[in-house]
Structures are given as structure tokens and as C-alpha cells.
C-alpha atoms as a PDB file:
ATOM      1  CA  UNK A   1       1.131 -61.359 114.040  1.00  0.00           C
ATOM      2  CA  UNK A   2      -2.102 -60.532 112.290  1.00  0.00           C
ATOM      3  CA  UNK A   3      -3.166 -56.869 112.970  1.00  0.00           C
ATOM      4  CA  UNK A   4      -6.875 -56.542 114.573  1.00  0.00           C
ATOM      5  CA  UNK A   5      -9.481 -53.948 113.433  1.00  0.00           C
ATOM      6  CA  UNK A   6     -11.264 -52.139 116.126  1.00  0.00           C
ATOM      7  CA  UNK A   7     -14.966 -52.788 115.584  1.00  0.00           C
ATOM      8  CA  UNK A   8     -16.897 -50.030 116.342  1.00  0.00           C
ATOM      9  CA  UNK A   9     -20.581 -49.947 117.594  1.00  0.00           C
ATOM     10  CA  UNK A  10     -23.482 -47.583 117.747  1.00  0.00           C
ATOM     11  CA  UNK A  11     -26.857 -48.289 119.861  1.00  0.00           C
ATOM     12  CA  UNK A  12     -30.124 -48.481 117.260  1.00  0.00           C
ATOM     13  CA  UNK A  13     -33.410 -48.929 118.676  1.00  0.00           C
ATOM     14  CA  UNK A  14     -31.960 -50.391 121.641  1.00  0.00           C
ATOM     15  CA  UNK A  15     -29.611 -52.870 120.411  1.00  0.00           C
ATOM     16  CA  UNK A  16     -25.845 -52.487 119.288  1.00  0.00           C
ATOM     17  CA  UNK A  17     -24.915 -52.964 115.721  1.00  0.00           C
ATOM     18  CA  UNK A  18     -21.914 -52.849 114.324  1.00  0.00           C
ATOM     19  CA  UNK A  19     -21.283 -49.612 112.067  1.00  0.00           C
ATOM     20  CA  UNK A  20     -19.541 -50.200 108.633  1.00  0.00           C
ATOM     21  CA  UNK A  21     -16.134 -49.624 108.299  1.00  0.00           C
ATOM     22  CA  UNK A  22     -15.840 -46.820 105.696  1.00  0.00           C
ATOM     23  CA  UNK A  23     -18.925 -45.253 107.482  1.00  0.00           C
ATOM     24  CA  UNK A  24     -16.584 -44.596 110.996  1.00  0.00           C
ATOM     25  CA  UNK A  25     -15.438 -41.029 111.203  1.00  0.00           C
ATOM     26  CA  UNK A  26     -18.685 -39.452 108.652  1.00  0.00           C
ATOM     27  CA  UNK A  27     -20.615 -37.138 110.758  1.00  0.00           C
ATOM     28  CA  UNK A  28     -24.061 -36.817 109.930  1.00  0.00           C
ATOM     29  CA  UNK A  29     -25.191 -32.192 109.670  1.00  0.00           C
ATOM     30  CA  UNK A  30     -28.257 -30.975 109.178  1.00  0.00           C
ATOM     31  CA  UNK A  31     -27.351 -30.142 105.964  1.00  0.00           C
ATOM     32  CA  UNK A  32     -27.048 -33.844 104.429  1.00  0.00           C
ATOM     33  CA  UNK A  33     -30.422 -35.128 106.448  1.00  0.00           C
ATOM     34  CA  UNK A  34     -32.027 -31.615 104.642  1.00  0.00           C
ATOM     35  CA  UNK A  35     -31.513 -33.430 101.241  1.00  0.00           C
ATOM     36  CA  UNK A  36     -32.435 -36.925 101.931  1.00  0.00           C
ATOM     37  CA  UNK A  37     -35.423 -37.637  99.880  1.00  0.00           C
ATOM     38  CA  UNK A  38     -37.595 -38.563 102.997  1.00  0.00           C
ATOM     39  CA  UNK A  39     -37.365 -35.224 104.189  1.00  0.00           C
ATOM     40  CA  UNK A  40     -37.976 -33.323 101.251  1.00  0.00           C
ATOM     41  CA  UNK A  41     -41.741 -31.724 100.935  1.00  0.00           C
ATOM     42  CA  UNK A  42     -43.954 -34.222  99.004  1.00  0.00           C
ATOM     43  CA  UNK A  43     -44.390 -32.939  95.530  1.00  0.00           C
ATOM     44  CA  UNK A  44     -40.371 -32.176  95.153  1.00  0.00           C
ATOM     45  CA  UNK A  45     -39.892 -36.077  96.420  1.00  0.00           C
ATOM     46  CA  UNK A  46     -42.677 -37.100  93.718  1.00  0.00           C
ATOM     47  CA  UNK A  47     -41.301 -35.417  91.012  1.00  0.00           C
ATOM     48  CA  UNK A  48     -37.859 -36.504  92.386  1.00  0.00           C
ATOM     49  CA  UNK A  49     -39.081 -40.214  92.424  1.00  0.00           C
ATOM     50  CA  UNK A  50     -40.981 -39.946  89.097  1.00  0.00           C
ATOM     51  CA  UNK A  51     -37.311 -38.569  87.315  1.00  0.00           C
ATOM     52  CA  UNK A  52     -35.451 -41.062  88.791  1.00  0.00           C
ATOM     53  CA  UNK A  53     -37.861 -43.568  87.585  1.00  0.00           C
ATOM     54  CA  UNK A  54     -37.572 -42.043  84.207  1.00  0.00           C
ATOM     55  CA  UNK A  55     -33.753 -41.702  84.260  1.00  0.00           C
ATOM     56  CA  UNK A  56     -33.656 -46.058  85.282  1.00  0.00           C
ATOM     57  CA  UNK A  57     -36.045 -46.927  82.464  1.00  0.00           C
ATOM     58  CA  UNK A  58     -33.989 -44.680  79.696  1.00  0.00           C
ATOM     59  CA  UNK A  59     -30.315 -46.397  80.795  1.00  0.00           C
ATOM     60  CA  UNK A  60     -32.316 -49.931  81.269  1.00  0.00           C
ATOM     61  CA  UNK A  61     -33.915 -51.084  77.889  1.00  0.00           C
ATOM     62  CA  UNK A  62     -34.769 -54.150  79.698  1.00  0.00           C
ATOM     63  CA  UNK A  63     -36.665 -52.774  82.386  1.00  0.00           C
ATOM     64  CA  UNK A  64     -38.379 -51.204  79.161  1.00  0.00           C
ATOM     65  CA  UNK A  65     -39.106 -54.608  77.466  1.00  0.00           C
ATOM     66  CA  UNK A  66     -40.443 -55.934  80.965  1.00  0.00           C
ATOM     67  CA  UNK A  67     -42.876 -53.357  81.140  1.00  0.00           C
ATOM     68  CA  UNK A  68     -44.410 -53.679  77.755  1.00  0.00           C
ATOM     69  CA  UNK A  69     -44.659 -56.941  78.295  1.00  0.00           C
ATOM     70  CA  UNK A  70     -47.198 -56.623  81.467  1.00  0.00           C
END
């Protein structure tokens, strides 16, 4: 007999969707939705951003070439 995996659901914005299996048992805490980056004040998420951006573009040369080119 095959073995059947318990799908577990969780209402969002009124519907049910189905919640990822390595995401069941991960509680969200305050802590973890205090660093997202949509919660952070706006000019530590635009330097964030701009870093990141920087950080892509130096491990990407051809992200690089693609923006010399326009």
C-alpha cells in the first residue's frame, strides 16, 4: 500500500490554499516579520535593495554586459 501525505491547509484572503510541505510546523515570531525587508524603515530597505543590487551585478558578469549594452 502506498502511504498518503496529509495535506495541510491555511485560509488566505478567504480561500484555502494548500501550505508547502517543508513550510508545516515553521511558526512565524515577531522577530522574523521584524527583519523582512518590507518592514524595515525606508532608507535601511533602500540601501538594503541598492547592496543587493550591487552584490547580483558583481557575481553576474552577464547582467553586467546586459546593462552596458542598453
Amino acid at each position: 500500500m502506498g502511504q498518503i501525505q496529509a495535506i495541510k491547509y491555511r485560509k488566505r484572503r478567504g480561500k484555502l490554499i494548500e501550505i508547502p510541505p517543508e513550510w508545516v510546523g515553521n511558526v512565524t515570531t515577531k522577530a522574523t516579520i521584524r527583519q523582512r525587508t518590507s518592514k524595515l524603515p525606508r532608507p535601511v530597505k533602500r540601501a538594503l535593495t541598492e547592496s543587493v543590487y550591487k552584490y547580483k551585478l558583481r557575481n553576474a558578469p552577464e547582467l553586467e554586459e546586459f546593462q552596458n549594452e542598453y
